[in-house]
PDB file of N, CA and C in Angstrom:
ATOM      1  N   UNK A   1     -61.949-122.111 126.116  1.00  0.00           N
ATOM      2  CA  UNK A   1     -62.014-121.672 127.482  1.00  0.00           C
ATOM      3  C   UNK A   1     -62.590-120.260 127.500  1.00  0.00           C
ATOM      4  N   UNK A   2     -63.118-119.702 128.655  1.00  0.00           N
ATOM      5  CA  UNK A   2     -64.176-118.650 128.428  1.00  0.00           C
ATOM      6  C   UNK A   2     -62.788-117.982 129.826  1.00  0.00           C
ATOM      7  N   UNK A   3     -62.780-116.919 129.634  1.00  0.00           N
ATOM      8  CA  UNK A   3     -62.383-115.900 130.959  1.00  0.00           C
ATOM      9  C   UNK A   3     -62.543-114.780 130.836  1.00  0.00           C
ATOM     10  N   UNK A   4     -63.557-114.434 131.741  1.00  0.00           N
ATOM     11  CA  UNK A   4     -64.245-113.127 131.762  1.00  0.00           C
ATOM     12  C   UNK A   4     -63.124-112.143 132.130  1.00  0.00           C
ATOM     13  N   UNK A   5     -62.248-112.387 132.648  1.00  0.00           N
ATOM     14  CA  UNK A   5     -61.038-111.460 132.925  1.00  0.00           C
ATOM     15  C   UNK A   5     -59.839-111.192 131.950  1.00  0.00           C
ATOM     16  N   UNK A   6     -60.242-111.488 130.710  1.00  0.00           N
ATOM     17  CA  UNK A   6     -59.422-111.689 129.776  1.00  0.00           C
ATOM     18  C   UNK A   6     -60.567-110.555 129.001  1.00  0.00           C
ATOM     19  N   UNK A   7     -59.191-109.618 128.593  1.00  0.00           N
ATOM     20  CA  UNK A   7     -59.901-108.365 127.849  1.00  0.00           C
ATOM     21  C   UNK A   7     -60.908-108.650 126.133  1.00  0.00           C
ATOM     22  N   UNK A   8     -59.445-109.368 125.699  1.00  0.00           N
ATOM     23  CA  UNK A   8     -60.015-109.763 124.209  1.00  0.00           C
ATOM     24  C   UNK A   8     -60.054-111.357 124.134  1.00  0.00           C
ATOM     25  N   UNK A   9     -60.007-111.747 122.907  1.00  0.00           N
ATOM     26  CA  UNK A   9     -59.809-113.077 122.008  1.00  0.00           C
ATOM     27  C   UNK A   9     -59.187-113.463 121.857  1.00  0.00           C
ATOM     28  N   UNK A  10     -58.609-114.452 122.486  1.00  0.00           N
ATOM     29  CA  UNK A  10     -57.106-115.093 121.554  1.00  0.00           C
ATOM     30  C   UNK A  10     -56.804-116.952 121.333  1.00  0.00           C
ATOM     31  N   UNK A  11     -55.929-116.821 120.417  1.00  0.00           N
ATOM     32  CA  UNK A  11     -55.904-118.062 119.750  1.00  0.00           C
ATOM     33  C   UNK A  11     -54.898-118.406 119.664  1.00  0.00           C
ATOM     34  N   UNK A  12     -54.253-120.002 120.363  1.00  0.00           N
ATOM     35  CA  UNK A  12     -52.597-120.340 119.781  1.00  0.00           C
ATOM     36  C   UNK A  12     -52.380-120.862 118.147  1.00  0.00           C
ATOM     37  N   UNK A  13     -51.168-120.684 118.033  1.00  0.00           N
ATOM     38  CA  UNK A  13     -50.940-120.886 116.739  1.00  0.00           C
ATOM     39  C   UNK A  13     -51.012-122.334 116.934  1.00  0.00           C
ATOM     40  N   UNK A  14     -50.521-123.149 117.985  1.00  0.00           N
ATOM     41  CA  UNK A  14     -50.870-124.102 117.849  1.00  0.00           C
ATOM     42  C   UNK A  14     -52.472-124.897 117.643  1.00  0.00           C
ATOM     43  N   UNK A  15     -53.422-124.017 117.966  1.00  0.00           N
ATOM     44  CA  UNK A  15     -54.810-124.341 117.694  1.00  0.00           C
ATOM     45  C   UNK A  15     -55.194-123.962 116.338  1.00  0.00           C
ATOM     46  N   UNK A  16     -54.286-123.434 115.610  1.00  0.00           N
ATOM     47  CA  UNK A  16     -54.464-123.056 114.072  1.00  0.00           C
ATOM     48  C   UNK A  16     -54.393-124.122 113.048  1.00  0.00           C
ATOM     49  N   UNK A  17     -53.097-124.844 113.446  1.00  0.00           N
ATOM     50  CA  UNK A  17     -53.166-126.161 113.188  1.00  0.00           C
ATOM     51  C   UNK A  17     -53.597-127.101 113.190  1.00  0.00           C
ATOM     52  N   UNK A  18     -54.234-128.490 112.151  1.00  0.00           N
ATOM     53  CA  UNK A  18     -54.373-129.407 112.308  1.00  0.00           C
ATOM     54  C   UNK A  18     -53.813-130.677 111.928  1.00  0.00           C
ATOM     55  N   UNK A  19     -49.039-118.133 129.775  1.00  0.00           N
ATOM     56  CA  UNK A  19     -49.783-118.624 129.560  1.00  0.00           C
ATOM     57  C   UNK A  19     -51.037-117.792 129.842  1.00  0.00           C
ATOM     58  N   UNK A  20     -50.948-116.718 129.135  1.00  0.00           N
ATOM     59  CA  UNK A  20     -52.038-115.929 129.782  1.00  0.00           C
ATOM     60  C   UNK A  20     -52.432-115.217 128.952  1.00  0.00           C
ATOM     61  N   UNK A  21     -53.897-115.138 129.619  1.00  0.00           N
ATOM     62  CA  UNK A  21     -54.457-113.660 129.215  1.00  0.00           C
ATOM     63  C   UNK A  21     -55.263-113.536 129.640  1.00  0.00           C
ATOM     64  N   UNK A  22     -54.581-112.783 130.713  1.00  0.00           N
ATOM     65  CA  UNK A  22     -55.712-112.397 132.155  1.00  0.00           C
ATOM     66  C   UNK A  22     -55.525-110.480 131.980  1.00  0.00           C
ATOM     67  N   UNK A  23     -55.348-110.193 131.108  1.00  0.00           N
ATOM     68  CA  UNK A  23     -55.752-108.878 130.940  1.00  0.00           C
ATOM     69  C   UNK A  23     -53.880-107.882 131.515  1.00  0.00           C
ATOM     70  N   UNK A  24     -53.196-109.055 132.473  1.00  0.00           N
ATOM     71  CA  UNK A  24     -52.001-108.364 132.766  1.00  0.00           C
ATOM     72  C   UNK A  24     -50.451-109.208 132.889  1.00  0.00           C
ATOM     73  N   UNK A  25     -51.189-109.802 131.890  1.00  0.00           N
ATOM     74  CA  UNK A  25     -49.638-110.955 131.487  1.00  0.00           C
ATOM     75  C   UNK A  25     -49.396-110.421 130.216  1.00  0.00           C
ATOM     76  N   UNK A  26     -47.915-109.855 129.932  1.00  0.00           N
ATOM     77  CA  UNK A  26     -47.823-109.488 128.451  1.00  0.00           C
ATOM     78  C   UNK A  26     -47.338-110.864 127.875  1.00  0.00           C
ATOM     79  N   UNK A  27     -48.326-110.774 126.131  1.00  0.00           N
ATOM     80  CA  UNK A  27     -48.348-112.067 125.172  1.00  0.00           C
ATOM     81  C   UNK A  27     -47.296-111.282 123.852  1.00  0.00           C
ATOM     82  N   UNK A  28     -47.118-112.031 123.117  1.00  0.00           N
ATOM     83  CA  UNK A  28     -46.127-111.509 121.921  1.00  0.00           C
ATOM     84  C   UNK A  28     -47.559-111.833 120.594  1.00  0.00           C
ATOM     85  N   UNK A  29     -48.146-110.889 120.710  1.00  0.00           N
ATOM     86  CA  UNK A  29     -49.178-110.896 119.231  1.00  0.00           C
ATOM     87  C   UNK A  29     -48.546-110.980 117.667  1.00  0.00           C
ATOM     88  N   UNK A  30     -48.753-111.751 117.014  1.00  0.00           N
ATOM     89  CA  UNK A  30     -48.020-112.241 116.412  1.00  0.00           C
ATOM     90  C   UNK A  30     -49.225-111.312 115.033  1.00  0.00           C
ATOM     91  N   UNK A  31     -50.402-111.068 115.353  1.00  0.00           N
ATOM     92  CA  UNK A  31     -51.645-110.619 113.971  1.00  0.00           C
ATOM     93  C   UNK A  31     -52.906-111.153 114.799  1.00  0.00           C
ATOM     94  N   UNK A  32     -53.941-110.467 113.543  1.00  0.00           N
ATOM     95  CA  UNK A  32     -55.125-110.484 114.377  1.00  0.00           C
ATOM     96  C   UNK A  32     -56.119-111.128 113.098  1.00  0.00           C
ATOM     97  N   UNK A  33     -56.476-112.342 113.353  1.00  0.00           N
ATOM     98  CA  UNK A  33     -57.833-112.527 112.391  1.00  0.00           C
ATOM     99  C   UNK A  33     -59.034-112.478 112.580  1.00  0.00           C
ATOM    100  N   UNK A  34     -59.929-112.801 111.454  1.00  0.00           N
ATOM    101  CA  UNK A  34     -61.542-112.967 112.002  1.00  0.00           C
ATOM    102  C   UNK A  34     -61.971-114.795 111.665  1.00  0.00           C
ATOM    103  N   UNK A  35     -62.344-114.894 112.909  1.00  0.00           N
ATOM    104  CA  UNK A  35     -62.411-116.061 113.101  1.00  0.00           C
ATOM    105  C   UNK A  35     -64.255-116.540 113.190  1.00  0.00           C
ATOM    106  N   UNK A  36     -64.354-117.612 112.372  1.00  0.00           N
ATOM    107  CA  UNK A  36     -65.778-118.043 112.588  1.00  0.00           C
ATOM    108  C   UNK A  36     -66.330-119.335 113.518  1.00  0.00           C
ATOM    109  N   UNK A  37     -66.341-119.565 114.559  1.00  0.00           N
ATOM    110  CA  UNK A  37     -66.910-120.107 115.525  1.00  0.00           C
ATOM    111  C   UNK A  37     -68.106-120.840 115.213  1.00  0.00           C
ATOM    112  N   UNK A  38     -68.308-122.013 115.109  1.00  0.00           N
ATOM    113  CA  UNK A  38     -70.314-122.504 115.385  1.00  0.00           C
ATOM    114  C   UNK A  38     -70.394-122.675 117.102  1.00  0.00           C
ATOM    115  N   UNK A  39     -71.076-122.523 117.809  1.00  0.00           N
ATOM    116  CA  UNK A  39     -71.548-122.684 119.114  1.00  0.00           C
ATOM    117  C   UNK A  39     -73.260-123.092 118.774  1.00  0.00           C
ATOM    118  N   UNK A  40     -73.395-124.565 119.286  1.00  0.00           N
ATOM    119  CA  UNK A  40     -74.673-125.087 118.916  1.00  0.00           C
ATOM    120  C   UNK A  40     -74.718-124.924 117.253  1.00  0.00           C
ATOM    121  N   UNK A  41     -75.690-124.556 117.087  1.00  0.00           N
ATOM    122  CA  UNK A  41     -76.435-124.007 115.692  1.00  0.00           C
ATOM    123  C   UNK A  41     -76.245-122.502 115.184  1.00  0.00           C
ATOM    124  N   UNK A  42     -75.489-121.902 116.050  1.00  0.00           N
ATOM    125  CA  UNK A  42     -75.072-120.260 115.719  1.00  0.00           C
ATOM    126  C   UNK A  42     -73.960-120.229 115.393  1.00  0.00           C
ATOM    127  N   UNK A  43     -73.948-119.672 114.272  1.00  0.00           N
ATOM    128  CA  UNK A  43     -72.241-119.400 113.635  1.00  0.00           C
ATOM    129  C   UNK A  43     -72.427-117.867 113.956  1.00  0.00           C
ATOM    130  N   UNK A  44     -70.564-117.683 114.959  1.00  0.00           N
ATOM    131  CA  UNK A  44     -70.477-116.219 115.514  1.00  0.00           C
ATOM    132  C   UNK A  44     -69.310-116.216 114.922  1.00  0.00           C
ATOM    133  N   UNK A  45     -68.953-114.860 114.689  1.00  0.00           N
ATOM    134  CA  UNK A  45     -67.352-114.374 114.462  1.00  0.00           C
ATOM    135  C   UNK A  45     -66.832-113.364 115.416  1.00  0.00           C
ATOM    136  N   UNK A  46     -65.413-113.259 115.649  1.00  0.00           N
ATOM    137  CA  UNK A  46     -64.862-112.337 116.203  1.00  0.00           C
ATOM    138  C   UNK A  46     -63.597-112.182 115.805  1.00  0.00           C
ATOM    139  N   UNK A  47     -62.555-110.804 116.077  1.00  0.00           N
ATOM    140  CA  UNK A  47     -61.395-110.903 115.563  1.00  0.00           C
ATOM    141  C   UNK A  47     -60.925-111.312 116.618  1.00  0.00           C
ATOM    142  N   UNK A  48     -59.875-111.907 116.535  1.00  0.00           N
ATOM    143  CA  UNK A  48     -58.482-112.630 117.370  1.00  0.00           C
ATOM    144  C   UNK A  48     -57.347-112.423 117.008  1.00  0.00           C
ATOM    145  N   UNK A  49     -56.592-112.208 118.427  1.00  0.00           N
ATOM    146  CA  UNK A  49     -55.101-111.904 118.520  1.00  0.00           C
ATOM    147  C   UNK A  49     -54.738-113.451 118.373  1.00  0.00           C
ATOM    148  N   UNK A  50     -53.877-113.624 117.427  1.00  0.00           N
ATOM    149  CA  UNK A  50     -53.174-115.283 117.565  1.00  0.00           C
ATOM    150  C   UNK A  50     -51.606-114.881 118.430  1.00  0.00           C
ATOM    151  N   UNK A  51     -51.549-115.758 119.171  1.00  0.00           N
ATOM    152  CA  UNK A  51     -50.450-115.702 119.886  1.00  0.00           C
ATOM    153  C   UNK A  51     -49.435-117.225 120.046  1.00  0.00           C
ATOM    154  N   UNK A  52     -48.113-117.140 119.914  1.00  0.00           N
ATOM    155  CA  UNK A  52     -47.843-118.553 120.396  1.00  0.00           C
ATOM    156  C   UNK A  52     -47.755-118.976 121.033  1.00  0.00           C
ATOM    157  N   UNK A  53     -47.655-118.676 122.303  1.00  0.00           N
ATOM    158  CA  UNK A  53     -47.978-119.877 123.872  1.00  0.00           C
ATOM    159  C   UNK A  53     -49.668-119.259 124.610  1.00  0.00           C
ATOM    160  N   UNK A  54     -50.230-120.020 124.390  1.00  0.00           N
ATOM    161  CA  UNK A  54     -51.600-119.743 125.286  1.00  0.00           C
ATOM    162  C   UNK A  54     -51.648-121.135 126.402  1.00  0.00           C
ATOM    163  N   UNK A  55     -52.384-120.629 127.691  1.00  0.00           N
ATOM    164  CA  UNK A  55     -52.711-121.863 128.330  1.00  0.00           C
ATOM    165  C   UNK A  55     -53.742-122.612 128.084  1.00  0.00           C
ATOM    166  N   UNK A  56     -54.535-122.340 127.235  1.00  0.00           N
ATOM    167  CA  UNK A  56     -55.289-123.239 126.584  1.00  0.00           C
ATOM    168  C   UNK A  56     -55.402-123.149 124.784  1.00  0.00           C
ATOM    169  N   UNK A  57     -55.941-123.686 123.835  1.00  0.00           N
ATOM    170  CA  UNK A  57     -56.072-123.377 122.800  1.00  0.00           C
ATOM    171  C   UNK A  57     -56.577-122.109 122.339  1.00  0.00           C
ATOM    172  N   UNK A  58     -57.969-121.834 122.968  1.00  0.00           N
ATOM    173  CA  UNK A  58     -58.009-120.483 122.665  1.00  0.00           C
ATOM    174  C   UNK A  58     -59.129-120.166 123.675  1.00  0.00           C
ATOM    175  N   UNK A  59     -59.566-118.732 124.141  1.00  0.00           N
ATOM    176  CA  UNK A  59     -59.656-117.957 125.073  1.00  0.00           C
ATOM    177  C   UNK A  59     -60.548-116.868 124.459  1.00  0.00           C
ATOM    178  N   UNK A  60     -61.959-117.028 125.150  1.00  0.00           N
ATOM    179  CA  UNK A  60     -63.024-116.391 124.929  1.00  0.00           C
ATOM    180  C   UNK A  60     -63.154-115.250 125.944  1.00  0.00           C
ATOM    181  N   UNK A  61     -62.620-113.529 125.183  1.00  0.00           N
ATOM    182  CA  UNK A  61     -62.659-112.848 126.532  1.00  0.00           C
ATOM    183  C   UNK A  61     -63.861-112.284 126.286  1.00  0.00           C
ATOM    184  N   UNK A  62     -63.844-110.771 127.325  1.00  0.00           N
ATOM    185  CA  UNK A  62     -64.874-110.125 127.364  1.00  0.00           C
ATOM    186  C   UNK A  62     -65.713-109.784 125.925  1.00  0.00           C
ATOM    187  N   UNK A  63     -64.559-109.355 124.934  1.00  0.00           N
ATOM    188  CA  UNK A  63     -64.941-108.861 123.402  1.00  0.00           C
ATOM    189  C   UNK A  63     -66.029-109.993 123.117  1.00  0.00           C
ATOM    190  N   UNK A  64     -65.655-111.461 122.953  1.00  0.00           N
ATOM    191  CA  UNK A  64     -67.133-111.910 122.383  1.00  0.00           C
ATOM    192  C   UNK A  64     -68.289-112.284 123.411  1.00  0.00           C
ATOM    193  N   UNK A  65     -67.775-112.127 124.927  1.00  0.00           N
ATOM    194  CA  UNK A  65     -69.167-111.854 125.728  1.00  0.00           C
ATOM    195  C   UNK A  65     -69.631-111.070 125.585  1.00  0.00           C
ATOM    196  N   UNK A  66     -68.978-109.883 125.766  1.00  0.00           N
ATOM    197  CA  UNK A  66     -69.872-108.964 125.361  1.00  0.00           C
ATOM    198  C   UNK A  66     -71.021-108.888 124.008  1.00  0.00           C
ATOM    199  N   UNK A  67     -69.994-108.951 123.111  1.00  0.00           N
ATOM    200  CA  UNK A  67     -70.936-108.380 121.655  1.00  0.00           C
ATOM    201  C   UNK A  67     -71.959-109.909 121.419  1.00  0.00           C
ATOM    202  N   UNK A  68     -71.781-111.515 121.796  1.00  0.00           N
ATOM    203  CA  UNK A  68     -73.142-112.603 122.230  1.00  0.00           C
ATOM    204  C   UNK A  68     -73.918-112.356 123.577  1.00  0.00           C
ATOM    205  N   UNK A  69     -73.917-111.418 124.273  1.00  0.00           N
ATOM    206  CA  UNK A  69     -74.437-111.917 125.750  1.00  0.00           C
ATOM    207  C   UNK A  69     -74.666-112.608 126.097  1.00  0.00           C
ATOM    208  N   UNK A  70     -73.099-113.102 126.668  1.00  0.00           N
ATOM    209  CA  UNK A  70     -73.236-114.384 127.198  1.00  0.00           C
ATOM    210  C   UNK A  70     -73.408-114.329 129.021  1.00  0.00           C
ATOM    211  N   UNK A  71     -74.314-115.682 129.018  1.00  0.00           N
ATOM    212  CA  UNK A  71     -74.838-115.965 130.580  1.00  0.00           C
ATOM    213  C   UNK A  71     -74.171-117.449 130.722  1.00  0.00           C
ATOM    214  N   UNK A  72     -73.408-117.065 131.431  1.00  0.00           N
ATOM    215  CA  UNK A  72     -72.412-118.335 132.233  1.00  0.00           C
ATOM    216  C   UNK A  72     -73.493-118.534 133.687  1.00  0.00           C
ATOM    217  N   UNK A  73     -74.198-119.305 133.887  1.00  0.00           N
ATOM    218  CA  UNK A  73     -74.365-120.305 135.152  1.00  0.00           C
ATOM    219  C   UNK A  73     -74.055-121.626 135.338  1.00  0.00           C
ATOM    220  N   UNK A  74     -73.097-121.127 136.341  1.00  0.00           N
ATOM    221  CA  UNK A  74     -72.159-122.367 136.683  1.00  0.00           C
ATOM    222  C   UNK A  74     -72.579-123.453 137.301  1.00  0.00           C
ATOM    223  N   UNK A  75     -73.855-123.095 138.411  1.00  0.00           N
ATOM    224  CA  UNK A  75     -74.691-123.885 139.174  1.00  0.00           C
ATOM    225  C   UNK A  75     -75.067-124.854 138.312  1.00  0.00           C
ATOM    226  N   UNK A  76     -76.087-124.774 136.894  1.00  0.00           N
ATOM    227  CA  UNK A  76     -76.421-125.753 136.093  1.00  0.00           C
ATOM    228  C   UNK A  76     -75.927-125.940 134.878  1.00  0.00           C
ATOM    229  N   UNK A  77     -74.726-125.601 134.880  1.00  0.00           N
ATOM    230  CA  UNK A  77     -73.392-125.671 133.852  1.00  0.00           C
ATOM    231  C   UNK A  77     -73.876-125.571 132.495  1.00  0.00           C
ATOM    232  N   UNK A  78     -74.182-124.201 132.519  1.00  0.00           N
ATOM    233  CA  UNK A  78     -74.434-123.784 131.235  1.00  0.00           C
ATOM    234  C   UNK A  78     -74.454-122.468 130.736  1.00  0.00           C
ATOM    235  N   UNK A  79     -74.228-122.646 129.204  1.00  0.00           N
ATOM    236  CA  UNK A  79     -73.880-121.085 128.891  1.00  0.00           C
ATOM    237  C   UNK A  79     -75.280-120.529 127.732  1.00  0.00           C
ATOM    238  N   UNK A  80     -75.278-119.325 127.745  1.00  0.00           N
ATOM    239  CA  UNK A  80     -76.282-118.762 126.682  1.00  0.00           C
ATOM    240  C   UNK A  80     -75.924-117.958 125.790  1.00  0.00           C
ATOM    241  N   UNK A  81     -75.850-117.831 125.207  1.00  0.00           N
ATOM    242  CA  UNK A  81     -75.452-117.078 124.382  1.00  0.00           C
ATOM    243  C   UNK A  81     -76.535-116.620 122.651  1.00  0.00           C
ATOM    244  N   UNK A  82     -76.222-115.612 122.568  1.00  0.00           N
ATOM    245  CA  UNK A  82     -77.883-114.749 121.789  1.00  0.00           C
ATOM    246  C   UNK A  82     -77.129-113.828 120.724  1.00  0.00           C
ATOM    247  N   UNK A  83     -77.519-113.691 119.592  1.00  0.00           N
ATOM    248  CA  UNK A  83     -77.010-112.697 118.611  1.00  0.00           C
ATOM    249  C   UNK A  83     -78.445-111.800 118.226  1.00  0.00           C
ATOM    250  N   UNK A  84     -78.516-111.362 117.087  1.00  0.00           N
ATOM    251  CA  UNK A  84     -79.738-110.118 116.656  1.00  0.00           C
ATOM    252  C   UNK A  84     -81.315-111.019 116.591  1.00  0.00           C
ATOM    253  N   UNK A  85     -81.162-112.518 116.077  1.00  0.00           N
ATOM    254  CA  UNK A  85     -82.230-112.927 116.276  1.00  0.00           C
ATOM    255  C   UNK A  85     -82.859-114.108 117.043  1.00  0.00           C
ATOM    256  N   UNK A  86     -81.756-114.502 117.907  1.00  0.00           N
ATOM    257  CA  UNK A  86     -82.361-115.906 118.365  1.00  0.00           C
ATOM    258  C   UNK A  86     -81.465-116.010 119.904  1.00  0.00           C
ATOM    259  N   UNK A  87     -81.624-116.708 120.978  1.00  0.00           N
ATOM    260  CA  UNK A  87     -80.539-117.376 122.010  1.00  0.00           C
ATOM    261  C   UNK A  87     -80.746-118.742 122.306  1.00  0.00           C
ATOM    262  N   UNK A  88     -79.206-119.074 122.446  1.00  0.00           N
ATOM    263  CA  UNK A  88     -79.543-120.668 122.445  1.00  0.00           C
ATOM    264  C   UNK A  88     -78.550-121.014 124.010  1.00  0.00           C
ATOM    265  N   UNK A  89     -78.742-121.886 124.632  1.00  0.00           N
ATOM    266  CA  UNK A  89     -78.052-122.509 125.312  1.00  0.00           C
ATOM    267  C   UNK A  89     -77.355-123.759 125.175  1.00  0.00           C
ATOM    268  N   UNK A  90     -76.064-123.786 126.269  1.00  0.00           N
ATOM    269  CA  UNK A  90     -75.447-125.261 125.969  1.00  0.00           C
ATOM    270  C   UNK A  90     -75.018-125.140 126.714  1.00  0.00           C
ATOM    271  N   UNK A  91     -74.942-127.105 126.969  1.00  0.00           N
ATOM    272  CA  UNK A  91     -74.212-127.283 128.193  1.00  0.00           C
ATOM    273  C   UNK A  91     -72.643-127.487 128.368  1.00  0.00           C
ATOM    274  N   UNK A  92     -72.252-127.009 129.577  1.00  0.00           N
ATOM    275  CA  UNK A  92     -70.700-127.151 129.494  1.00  0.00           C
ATOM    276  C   UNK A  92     -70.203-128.426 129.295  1.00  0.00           C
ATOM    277  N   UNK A  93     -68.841-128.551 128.422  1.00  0.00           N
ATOM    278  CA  UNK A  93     -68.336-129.559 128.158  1.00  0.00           C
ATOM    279  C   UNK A  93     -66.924-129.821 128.580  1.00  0.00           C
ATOM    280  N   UNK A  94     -67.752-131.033 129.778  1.00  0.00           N
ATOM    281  CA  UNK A  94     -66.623-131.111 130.981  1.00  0.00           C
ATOM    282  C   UNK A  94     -66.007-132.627 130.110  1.00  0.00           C
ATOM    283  N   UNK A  95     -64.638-132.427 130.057  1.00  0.00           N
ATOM    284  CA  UNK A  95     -64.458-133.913 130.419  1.00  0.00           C
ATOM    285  C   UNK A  95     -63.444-133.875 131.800  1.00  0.00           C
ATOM    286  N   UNK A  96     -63.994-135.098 132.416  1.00  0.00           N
ATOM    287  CA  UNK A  96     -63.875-134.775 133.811  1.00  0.00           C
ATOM    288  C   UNK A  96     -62.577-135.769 134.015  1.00  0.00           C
ATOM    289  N   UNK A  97     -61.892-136.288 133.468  1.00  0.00           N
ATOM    290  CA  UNK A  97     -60.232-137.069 133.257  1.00  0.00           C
ATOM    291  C   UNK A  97     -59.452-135.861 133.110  1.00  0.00           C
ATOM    292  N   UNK A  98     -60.008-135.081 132.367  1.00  0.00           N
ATOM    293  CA  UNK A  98     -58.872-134.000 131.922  1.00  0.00           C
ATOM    294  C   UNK A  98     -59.302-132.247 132.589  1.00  0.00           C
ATOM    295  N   UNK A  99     -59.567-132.251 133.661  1.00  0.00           N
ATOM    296  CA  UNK A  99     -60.125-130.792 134.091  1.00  0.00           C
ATOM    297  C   UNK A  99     -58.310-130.383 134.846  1.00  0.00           C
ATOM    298  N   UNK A 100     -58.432-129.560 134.421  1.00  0.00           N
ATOM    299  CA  UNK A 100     -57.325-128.489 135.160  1.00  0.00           C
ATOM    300  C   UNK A 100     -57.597-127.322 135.587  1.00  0.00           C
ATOM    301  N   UNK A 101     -57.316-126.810 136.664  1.00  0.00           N
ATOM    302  CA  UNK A 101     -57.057-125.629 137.454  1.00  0.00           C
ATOM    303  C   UNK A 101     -56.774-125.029 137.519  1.00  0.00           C
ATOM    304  N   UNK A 102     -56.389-123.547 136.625  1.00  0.00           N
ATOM    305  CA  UNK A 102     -55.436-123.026 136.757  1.00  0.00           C
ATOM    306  C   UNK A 102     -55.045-122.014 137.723  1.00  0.00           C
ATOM    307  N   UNK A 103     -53.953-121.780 138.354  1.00  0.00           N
ATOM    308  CA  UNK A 103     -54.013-120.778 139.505  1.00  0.00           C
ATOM    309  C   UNK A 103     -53.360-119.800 139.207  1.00  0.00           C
ATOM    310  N   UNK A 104     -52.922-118.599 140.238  1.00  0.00           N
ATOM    311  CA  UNK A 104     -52.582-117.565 140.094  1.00  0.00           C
ATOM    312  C   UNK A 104     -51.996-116.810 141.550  1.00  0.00           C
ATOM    313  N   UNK A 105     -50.940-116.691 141.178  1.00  0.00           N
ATOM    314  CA  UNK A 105     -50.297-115.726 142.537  1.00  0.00           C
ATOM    315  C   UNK A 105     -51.201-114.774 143.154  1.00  0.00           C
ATOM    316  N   UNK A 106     -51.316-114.612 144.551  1.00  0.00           N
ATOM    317  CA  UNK A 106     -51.705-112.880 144.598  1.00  0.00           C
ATOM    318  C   UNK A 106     -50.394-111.908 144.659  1.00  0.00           C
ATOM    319  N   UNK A 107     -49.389-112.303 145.163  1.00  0.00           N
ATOM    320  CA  UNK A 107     -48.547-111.526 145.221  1.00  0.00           C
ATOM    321  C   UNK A 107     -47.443-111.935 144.087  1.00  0.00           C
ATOM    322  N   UNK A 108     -46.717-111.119 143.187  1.00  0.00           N
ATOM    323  CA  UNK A 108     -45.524-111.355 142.385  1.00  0.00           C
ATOM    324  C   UNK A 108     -44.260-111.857 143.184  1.00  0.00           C
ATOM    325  N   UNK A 109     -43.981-112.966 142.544  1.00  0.00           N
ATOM    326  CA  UNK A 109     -42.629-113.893 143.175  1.00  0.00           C
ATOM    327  C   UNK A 109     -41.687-113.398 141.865  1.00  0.00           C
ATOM    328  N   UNK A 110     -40.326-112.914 142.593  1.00  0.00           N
ATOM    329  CA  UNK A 110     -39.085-112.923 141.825  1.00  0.00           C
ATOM    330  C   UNK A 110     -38.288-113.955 141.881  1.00  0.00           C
ATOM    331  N   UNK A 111     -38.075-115.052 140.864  1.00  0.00           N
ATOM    332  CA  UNK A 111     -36.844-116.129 140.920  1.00  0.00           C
ATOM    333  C   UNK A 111     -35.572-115.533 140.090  1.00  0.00           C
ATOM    334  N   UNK A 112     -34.591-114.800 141.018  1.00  0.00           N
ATOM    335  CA  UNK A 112     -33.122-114.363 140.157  1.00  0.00           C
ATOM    336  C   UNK A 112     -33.036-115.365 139.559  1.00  0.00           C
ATOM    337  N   UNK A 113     -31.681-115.394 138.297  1.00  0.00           N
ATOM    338  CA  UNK A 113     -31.198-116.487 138.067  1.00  0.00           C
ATOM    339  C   UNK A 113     -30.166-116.798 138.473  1.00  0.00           C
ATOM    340  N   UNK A 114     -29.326-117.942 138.212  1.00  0.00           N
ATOM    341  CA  UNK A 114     -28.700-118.559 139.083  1.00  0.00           C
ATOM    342  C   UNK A 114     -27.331-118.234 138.264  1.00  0.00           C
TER     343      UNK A 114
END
């Protein structure tokens, strides 16, 4: 999952194996690795915070948009992404049985406990 509002990288421990991070949900960082990625035909790395509950497996923030410049157009569902010598594109990979939504308060709700 890609979220541009998500400061860094992160990875569940469960994706190590074989809900946030929106920049202001605190996560319990458990260590940080360097992780190697293929996207298309480009093998990228970045370090990652592994954490144990993520809402998805793992979470592409600003850190590796930034340092691939990546171009998200959503209109023709696709991403670009470019390192020192080449850019490649790809298309998003919807499966469309399993798309979820995720939402977000604007305002903070307190549930006391009971």
């Amino acid at each position: 999952m890609m979220d541009t509002g998500a400061n860094r990288f992160f990875i569940s421990i469960k994706a190590l194996d074989p809900s946030y991070a929106d920049g202001y949900t605190s996560l319990s960082v458990f260590g940080t690795m360097n992780l190697f990625i293929m996207m298309g035909d480009m093998s990228t790395s970045i370090k990652a915070l592994f954490v144990k509950e993520l809402c998805a497996n793992c979470i592409l923030g600003m850190d590796f948009i930034h340092k691939y410049k990546l171009f998200i157009n959503t209109e023709e569902q696709i991403v670009s992404i470019s390192d020192n010598y080449k850019r490649i594109t790809l298309k998003f990979d919807i499966n469309k049985g399993d798309i979820r939504y995720p939402a977000r308060l604007i305002n903070n709700v307190r549930i006391p406990p009971k």
